[in-house]
C-alpha atoms as a PDB file:
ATOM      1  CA  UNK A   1      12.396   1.017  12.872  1.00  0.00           C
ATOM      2  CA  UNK A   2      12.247  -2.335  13.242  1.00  0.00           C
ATOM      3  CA  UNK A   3      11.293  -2.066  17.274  1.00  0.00           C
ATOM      4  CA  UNK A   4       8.955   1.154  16.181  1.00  0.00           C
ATOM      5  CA  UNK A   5       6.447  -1.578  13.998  1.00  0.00           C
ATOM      6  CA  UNK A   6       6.960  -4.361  16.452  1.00  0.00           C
ATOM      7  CA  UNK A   7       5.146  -2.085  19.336  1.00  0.00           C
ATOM      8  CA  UNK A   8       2.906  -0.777  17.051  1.00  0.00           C
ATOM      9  CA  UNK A   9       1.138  -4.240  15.980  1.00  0.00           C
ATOM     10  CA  UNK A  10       1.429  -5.381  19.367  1.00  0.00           C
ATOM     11  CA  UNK A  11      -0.484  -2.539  20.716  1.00  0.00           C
ATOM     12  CA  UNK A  12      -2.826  -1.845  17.714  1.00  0.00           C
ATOM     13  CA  UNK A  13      -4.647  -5.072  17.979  1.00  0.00           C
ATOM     14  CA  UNK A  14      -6.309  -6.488  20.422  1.00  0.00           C
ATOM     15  CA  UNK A  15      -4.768 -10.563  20.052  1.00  0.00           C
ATOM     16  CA  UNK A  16      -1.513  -8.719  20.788  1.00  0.00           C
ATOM     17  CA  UNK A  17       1.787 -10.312  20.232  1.00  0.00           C
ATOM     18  CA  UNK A  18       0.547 -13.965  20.469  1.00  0.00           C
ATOM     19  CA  UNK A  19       0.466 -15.294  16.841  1.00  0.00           C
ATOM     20  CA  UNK A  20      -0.612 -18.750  15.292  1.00  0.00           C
ATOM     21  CA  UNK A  21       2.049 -21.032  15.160  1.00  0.00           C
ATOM     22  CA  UNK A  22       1.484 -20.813  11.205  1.00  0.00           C
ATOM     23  CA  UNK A  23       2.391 -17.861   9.812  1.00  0.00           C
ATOM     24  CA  UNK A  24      -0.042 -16.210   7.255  1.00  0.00           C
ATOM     25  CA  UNK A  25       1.202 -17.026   3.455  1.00  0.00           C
ATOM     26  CA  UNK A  26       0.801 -14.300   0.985  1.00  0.00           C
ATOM     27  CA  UNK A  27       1.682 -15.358  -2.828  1.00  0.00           C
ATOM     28  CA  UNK A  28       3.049 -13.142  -4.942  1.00  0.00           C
ATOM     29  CA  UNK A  29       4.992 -12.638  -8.714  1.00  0.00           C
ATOM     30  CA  UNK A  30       7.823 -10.487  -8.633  1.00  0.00           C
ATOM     31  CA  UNK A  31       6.150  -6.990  -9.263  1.00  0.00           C
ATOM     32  CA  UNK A  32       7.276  -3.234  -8.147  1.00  0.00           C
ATOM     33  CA  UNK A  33       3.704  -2.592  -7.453  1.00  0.00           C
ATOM     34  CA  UNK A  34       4.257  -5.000  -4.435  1.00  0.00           C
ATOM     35  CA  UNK A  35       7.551  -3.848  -3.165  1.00  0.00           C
ATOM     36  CA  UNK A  36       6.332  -2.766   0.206  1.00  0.00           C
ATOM     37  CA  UNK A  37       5.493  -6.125   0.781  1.00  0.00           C
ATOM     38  CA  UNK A  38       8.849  -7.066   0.003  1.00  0.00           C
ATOM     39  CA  UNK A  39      10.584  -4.143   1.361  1.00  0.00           C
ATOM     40  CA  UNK A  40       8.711  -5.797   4.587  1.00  0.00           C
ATOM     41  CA  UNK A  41      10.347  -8.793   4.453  1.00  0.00           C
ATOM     42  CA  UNK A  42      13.827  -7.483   3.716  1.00  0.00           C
ATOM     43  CA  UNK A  43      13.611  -5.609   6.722  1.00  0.00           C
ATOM     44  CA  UNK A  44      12.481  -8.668   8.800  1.00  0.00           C
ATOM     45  CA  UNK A  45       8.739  -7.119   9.630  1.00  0.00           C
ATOM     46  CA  UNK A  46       7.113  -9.431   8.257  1.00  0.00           C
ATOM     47  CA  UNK A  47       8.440 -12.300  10.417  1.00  0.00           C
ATOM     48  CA  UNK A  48       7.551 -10.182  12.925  1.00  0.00           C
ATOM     49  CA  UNK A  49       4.250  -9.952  11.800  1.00  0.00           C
ATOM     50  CA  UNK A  50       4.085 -13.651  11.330  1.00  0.00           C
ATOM     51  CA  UNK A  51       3.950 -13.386   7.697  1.00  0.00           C
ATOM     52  CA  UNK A  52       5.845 -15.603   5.015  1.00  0.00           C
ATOM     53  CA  UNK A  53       5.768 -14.638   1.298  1.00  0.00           C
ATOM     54  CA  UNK A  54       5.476 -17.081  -1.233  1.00  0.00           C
ATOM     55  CA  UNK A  55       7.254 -16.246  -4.515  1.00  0.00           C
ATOM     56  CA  UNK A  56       5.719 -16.958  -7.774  1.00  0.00           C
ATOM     57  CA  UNK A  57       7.875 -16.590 -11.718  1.00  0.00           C
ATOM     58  CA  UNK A  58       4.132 -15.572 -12.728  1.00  0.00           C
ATOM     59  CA  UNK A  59       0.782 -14.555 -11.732  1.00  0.00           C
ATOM     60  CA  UNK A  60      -1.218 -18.012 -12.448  1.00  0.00           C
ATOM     61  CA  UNK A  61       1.667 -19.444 -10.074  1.00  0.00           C
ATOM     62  CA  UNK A  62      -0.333 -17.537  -7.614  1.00  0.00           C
ATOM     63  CA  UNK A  63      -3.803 -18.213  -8.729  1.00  0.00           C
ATOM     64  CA  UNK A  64      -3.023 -21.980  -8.465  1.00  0.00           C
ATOM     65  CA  UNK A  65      -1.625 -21.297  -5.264  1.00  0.00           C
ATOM     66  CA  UNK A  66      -4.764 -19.975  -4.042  1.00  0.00           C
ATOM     67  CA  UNK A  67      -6.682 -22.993  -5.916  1.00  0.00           C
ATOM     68  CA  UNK A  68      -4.912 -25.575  -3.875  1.00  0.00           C
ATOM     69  CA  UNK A  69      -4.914 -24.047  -0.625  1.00  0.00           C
ATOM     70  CA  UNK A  70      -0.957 -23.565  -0.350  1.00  0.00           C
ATOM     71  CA  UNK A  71      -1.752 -19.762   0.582  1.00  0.00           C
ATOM     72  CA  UNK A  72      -4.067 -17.607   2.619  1.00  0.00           C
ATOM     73  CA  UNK A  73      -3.213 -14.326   0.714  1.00  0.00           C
ATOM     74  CA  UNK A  74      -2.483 -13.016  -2.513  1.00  0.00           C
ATOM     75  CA  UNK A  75      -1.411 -10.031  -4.372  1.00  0.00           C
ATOM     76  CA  UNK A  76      -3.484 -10.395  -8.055  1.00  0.00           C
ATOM     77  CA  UNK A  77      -4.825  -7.534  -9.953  1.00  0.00           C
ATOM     78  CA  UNK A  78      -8.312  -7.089  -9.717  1.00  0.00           C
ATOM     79  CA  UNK A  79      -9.886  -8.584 -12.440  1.00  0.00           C
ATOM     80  CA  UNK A  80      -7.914 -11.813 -11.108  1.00  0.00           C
ATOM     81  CA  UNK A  81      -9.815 -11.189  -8.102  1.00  0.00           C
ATOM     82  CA  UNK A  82     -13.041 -11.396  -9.366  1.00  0.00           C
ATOM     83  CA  UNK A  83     -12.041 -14.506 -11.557  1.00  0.00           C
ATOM     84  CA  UNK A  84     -11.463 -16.070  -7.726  1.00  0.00           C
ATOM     85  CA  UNK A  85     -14.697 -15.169  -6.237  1.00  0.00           C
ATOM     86  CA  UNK A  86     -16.298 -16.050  -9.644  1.00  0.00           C
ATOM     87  CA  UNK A  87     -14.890 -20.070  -9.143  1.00  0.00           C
ATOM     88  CA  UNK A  88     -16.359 -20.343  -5.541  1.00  0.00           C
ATOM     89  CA  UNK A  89     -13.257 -18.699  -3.790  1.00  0.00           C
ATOM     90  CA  UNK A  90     -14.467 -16.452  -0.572  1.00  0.00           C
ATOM     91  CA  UNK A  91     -11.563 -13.640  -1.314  1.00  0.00           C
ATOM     92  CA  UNK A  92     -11.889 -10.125   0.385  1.00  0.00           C
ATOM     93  CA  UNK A  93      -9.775  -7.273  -1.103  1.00  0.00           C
ATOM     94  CA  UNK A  94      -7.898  -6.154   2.480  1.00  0.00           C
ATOM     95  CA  UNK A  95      -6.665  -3.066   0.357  1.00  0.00           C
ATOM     96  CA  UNK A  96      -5.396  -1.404  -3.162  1.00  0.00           C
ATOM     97  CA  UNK A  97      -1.506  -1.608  -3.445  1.00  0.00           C
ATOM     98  CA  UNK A  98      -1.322   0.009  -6.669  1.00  0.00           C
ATOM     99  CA  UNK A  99      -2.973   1.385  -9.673  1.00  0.00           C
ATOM    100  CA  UNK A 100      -1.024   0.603 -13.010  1.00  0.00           C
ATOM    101  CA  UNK A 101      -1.181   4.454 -15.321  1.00  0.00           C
ATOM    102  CA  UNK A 102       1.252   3.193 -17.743  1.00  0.00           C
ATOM    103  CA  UNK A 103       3.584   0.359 -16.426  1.00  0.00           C
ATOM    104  CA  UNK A 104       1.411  -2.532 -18.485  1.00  0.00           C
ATOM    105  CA  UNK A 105       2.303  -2.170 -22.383  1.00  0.00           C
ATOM    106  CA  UNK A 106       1.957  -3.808 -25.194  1.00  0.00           C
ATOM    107  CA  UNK A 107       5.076  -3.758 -27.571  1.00  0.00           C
ATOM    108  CA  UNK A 108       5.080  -4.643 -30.816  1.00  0.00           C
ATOM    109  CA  UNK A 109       7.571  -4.934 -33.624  1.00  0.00           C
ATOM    110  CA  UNK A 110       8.155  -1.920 -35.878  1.00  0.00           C
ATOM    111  CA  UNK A 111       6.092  -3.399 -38.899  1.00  0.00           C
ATOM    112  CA  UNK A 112       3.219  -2.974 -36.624  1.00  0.00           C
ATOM    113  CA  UNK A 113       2.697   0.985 -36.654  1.00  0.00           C
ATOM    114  CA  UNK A 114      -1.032   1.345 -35.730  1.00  0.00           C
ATOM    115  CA  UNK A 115      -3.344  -0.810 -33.266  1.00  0.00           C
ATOM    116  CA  UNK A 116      -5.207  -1.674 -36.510  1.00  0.00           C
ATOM    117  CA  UNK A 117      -2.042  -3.311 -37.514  1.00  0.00           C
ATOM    118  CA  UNK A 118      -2.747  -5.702 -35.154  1.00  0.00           C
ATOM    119  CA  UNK A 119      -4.836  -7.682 -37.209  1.00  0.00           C
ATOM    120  CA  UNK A 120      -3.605 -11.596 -38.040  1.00  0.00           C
ATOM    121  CA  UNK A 121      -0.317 -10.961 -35.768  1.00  0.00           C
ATOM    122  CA  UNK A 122       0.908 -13.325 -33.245  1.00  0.00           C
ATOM    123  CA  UNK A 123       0.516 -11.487 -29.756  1.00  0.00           C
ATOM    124  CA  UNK A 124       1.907 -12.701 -27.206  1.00  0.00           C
ATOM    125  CA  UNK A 125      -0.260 -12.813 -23.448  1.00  0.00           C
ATOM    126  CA  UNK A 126      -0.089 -15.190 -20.161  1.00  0.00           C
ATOM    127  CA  UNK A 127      -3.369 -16.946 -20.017  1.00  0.00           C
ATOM    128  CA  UNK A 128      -5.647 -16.740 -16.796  1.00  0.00           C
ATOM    129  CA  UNK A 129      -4.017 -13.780 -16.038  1.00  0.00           C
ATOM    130  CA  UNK A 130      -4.652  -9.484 -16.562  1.00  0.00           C
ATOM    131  CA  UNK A 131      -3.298  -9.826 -19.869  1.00  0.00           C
ATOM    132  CA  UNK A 132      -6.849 -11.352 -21.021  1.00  0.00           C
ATOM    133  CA  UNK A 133      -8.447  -8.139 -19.567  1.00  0.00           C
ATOM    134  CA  UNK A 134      -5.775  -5.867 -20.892  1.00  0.00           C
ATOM    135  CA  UNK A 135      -5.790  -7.652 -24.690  1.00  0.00           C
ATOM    136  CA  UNK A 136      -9.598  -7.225 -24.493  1.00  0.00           C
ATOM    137  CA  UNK A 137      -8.949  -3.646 -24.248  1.00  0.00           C
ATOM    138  CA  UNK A 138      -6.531  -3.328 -27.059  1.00  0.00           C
ATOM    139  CA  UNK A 139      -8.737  -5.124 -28.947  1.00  0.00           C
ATOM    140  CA  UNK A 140     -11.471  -2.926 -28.802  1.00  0.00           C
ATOM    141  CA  UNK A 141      -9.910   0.002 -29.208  1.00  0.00           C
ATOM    142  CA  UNK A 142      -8.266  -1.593 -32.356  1.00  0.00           C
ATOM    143  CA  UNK A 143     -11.561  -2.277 -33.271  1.00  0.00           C
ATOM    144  CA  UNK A 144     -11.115  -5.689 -34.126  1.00  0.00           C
ATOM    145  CA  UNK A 145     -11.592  -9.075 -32.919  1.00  0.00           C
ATOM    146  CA  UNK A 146     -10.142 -12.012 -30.609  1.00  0.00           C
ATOM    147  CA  UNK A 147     -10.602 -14.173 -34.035  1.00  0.00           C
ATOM    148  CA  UNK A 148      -8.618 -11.237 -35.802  1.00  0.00           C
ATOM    149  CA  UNK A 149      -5.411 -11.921 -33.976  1.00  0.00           C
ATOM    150  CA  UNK A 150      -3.572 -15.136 -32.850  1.00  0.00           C
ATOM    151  CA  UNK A 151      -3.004 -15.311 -29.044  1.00  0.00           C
ATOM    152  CA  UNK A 152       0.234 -17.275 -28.633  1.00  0.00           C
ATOM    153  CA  UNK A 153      -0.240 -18.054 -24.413  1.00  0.00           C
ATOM    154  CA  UNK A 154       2.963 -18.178 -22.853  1.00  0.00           C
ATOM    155  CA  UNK A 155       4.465 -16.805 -19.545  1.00  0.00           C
ATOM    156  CA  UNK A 156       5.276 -13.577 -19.733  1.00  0.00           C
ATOM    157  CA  UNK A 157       9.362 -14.393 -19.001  1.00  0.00           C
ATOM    158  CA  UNK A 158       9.389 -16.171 -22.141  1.00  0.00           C
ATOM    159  CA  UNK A 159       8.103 -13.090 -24.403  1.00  0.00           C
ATOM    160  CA  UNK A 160      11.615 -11.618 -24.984  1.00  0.00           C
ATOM    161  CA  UNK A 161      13.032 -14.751 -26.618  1.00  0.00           C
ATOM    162  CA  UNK A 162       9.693 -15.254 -28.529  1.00  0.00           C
ATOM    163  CA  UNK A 163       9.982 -11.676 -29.982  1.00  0.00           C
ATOM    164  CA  UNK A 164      14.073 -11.819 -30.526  1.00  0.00           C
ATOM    165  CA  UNK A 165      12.870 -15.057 -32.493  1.00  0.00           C
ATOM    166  CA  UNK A 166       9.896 -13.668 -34.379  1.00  0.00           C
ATOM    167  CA  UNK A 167       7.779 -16.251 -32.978  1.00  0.00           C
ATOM    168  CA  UNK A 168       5.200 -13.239 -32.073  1.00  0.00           C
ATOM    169  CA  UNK A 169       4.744  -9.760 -33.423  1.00  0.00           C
ATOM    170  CA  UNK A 170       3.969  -8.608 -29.853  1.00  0.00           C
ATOM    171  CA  UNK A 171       4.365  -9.153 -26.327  1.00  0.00           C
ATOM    172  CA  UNK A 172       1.662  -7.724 -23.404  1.00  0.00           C
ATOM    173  CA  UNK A 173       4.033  -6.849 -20.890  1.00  0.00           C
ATOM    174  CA  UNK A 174       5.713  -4.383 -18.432  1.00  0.00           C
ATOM    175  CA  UNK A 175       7.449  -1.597 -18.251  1.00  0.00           C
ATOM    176  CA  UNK A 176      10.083  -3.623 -16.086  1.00  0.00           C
ATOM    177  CA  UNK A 177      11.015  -4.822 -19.459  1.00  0.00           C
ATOM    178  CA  UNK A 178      11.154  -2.089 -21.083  1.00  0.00           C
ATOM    179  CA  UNK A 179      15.203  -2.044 -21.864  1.00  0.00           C
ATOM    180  CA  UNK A 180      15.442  -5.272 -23.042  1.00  0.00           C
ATOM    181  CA  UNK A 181      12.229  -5.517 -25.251  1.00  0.00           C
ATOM    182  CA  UNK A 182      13.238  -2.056 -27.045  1.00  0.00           C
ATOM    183  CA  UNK A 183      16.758  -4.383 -27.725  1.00  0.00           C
ATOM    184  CA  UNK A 184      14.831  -6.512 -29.830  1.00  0.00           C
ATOM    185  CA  UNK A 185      13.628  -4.232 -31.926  1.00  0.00           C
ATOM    186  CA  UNK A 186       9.888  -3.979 -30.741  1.00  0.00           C
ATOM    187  CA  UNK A 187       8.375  -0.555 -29.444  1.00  0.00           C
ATOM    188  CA  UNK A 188       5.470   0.391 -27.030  1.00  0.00           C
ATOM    189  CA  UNK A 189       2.050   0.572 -28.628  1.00  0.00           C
ATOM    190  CA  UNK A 190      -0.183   1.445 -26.449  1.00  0.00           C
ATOM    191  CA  UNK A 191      -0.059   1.139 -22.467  1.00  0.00           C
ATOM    192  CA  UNK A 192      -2.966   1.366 -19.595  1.00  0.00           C
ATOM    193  CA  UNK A 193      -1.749   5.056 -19.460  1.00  0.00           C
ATOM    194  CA  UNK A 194      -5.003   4.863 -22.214  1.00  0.00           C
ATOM    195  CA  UNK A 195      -6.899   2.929 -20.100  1.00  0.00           C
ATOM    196  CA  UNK A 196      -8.191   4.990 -17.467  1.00  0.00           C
ATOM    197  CA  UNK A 197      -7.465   3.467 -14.768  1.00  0.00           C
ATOM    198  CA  UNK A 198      -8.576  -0.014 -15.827  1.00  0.00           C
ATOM    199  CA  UNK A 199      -6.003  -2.273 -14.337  1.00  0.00           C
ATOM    200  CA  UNK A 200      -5.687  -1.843 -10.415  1.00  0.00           C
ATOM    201  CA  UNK A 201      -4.104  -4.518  -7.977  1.00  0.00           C
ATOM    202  CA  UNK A 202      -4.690  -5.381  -4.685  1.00  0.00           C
ATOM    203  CA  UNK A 203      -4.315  -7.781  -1.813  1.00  0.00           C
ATOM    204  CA  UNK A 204      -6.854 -10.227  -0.984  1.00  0.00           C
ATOM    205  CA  UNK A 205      -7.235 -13.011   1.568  1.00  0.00           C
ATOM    206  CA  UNK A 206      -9.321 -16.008   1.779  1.00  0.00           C
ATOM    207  CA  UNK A 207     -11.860 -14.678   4.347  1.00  0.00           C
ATOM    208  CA  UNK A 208     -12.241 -18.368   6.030  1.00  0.00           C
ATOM    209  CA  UNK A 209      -7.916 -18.326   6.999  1.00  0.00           C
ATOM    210  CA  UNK A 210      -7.576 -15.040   7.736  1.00  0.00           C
ATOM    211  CA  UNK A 211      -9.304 -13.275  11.106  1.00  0.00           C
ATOM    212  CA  UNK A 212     -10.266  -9.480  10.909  1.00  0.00           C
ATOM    213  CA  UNK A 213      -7.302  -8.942  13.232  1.00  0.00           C
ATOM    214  CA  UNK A 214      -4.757 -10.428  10.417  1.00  0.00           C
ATOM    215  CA  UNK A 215      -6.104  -8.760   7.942  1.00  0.00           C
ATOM    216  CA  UNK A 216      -5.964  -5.177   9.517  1.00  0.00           C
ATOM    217  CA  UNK A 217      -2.007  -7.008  10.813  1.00  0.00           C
ATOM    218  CA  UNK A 218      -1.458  -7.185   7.192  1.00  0.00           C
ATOM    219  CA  UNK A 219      -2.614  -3.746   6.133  1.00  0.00           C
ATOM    220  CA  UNK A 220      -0.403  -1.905   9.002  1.00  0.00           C
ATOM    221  CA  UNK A 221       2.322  -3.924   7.748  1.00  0.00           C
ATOM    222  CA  UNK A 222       1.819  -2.895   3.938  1.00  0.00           C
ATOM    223  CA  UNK A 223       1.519   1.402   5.281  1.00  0.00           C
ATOM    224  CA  UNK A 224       3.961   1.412   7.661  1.00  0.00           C
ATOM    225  CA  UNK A 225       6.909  -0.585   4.731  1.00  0.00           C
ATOM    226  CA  UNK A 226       5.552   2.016   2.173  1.00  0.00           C
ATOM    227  CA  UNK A 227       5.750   5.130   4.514  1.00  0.00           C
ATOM    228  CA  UNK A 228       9.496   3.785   5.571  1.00  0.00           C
ATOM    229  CA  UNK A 229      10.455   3.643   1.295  1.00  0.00           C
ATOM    230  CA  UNK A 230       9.108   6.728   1.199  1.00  0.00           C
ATOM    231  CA  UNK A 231      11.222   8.425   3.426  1.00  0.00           C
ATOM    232  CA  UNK A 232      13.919   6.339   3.435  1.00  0.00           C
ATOM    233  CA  UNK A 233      14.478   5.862  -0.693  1.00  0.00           C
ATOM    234  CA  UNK A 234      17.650   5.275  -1.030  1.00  0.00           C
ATOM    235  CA  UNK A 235      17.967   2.660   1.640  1.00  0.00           C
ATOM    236  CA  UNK A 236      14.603   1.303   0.282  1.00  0.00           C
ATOM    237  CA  UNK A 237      15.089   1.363  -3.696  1.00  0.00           C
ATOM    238  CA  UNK A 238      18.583  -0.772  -3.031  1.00  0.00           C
ATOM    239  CA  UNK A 239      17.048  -3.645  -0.997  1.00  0.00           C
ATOM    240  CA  UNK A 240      13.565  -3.594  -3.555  1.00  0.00           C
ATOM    241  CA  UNK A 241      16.233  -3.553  -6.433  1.00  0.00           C
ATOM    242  CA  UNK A 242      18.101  -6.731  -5.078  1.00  0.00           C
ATOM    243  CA  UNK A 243      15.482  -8.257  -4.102  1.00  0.00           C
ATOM    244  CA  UNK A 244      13.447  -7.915  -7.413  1.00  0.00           C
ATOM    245  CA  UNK A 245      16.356  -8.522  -9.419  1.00  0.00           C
ATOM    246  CA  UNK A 246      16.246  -4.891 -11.708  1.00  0.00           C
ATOM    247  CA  UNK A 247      18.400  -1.884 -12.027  1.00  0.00           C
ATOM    248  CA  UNK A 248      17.675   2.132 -10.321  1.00  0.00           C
ATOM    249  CA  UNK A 249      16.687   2.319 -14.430  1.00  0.00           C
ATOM    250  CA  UNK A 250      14.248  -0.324 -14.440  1.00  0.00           C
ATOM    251  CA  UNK A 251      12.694   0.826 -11.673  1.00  0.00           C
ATOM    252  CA  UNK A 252      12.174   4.817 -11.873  1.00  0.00           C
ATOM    253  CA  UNK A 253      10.929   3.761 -15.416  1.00  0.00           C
ATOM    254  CA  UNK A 254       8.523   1.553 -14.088  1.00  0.00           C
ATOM    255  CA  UNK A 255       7.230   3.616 -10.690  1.00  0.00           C
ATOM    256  CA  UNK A 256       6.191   6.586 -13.364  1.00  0.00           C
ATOM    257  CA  UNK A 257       3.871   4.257 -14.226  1.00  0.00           C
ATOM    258  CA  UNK A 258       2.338   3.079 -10.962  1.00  0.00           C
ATOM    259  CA  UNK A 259       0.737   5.077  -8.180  1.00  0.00           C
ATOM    260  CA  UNK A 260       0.955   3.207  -4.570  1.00  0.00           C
ATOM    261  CA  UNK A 261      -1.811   2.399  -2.629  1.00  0.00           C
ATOM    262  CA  UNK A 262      -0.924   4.618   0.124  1.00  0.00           C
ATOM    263  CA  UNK A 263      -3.789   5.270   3.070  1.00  0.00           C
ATOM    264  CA  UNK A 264      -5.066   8.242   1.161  1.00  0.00           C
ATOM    265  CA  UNK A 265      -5.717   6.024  -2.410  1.00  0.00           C
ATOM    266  CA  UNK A 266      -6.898   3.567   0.147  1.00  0.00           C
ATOM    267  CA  UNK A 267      -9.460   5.773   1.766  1.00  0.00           C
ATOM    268  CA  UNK A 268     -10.739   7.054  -1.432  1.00  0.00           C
ATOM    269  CA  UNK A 269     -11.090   3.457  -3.423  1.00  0.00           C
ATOM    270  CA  UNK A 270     -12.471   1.606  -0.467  1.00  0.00           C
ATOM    271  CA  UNK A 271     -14.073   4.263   1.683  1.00  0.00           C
ATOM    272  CA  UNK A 272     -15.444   6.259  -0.878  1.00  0.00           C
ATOM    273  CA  UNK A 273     -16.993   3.077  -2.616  1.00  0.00           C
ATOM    274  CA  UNK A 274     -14.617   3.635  -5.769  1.00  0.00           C
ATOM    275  CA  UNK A 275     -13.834   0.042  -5.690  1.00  0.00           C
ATOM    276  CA  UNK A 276     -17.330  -1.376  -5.434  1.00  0.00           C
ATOM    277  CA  UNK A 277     -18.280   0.724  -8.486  1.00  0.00           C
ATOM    278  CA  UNK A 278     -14.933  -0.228 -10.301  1.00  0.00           C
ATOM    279  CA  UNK A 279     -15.758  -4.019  -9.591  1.00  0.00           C
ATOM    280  CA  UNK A 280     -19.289  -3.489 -11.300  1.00  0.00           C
ATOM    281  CA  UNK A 281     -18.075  -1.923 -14.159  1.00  0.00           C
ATOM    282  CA  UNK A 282     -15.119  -4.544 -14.330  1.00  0.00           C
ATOM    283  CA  UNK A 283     -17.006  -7.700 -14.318  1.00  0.00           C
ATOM    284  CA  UNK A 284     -19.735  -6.449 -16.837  1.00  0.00           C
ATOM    285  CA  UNK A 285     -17.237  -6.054 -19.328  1.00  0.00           C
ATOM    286  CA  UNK A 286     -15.539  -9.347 -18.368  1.00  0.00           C
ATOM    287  CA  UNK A 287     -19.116 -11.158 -19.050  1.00  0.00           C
ATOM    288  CA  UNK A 288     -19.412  -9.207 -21.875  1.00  0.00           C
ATOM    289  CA  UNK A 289     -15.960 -10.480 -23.162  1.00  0.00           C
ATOM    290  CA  UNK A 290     -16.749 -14.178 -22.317  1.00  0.00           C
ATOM    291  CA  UNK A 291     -14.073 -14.042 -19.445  1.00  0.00           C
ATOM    292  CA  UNK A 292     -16.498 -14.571 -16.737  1.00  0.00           C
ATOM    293  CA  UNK A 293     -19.147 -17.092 -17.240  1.00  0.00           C
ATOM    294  CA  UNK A 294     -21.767 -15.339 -14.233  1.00  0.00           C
ATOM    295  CA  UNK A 295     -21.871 -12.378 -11.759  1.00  0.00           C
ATOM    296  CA  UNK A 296     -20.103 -12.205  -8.856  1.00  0.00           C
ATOM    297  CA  UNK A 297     -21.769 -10.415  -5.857  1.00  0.00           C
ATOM    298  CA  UNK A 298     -19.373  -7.253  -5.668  1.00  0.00           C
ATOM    299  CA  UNK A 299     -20.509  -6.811  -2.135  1.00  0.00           C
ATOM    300  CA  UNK A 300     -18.462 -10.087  -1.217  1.00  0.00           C
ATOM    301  CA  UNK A 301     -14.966  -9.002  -2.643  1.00  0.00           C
ATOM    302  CA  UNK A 302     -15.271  -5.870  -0.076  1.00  0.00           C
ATOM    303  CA  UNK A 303     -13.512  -5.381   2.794  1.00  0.00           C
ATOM    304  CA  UNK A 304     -16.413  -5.246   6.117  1.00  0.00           C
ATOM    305  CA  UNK A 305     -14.211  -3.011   7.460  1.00  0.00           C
ATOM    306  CA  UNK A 306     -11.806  -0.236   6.466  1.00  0.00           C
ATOM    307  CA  UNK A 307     -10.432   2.944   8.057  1.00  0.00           C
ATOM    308  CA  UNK A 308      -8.209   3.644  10.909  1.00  0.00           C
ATOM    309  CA  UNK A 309     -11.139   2.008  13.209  1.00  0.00           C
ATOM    310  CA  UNK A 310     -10.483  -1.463  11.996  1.00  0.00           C
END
């Protein structure tokens, strides 16, 4: 397999098997949504892509990254994305690697029974991250207010202790912690199964580091990992489960929630313009919410190219 991708990026594009010295830096958090990426790099295909991923404990470790010029690529959810662009970052979205239908939750503890018990509890969300864009949500289908509610901003690893504490009444998390939450005593209240497709994440790269030929290196890369998990699951689900650090458990739970951004989801989102409608709808909200402070130009975030002819 690995000799099968090595011939195919070398004879796919047209700079061949001659890479920069550098290799390209992708920043990530530790998320099942991104496993091909990782599943890549277990296999040793992303050193042969040139590639290097940089782990991040959370998603603003990545944002910062990306602030300071330490990477060239990310994987953020969208929203995230157009926070980027929105600060004078030149991101393009190279392609959808997953769209969350249930595997972001907010738990709370069991004196909260209804959304509208919500209301002067301590909720626990990572700052500068989805979990502003997810709370918004929660919020308005609660029907209440972010002055109703007390956001307690800590990383999202820390939410277990701070709920088997009682230092919040709820956590916006995962369903990778599913197990361990429910051990405290807290239980899922709602999850972005209600929220239509809201929450979608994606690779980007900063469009000045990264030539058209990297970025379509990158997206070969990303198909032809989640095409060999595919087939090859049970070789596949034990390297993504040592290398993210969960259980066969943790993650079946969490993949019902997720669907991959395989070339068909691909074609459809960015082909289809799916994703240029999803950014419009996404950042008028955001400005609505006070989370972006002007417009982006959605036309920016987009990939030039897409499709097999890239």
């Amino acid at each position: 397999m690995r000799t099968l991708l090595l011939i195919v990026l070398c004879v796919s594009f047209l700079a061949g098997c001659e890479s920069p010295s550098e290799p390209l830096r992708i920043g990530s958090n530790r998320w099942l949504g991104y496993a091909p990426m990782y599943l890549a790099d277990e296999l040793g295909w992303a050193t042969l892509s040139n590639i290097r991923l940089v782990e991040y404990p959370t998603a603003n470790g990545v944002i910062r990254g990306l602030h300071n010029g330490l990477l060239d690529a990310a994987l953020l959810t969208l929203d995230e994305a157009i926070m980027l662009q929105s600060t004078g970052h030149d991101v393009e979205v190279v392609l959808v690697t997953n769209l969350s239908t249930g595997a972001d939750v907010l738990y709370a503890q069991p004196h909260i029974r209804s959304l509208a018990d919500l209301k002067g509890q301590r909720i626990a969300a990572e700052g500068g991250t989805l979990a502003a864009y997810f709370l918004a949500h929660i919020l308005d289908k609660a029907q209440l207010s972010i002055h109703d509610i007390k956001v307690v901003n800590i990383p999202v690893y820390m939410h277990l202790d701070a709920l088997s504490t009682g230092k919040v009444d709820a956590s916006i998390n995962t369903s990778a912690a599913h197990n361990p939450i429910l051990a405290t005593g807290a239980l899922p209240l709602l999850s972005s199964r209600e929220l239509n497709n809201e929450i979608i994440d994606v690779l980007v790269v900063n469009r000045q580091r990264t030539s058209p030929t990297l970025r379509a290196r990158i997206r070969a890369l990303w198909y032809s990992s989640l095409d060999a998990w595919l087939e090859h699951r049970d070789k596949g689900d034990t390297l993504i489960q040592k290398r993210l650090g969960i259980d066969a458990t943790t993650l079946i739970q969490t993949l019902n929630g997720i669907v991959m951004g395989d070339k068909a989801l691909n074609a459809v989102y960015l082909e289809q313009g799916v994703l240029a409608t999803r950014i419009q709808s996404m950042q008028s909200y955001m400005l609505e919410k006070g989370q972006l402070k002007h417009p982006v130009d959605a036309s920016l975030l987009l990939p030039a190219c897409t499709g097999d002819s890239c």
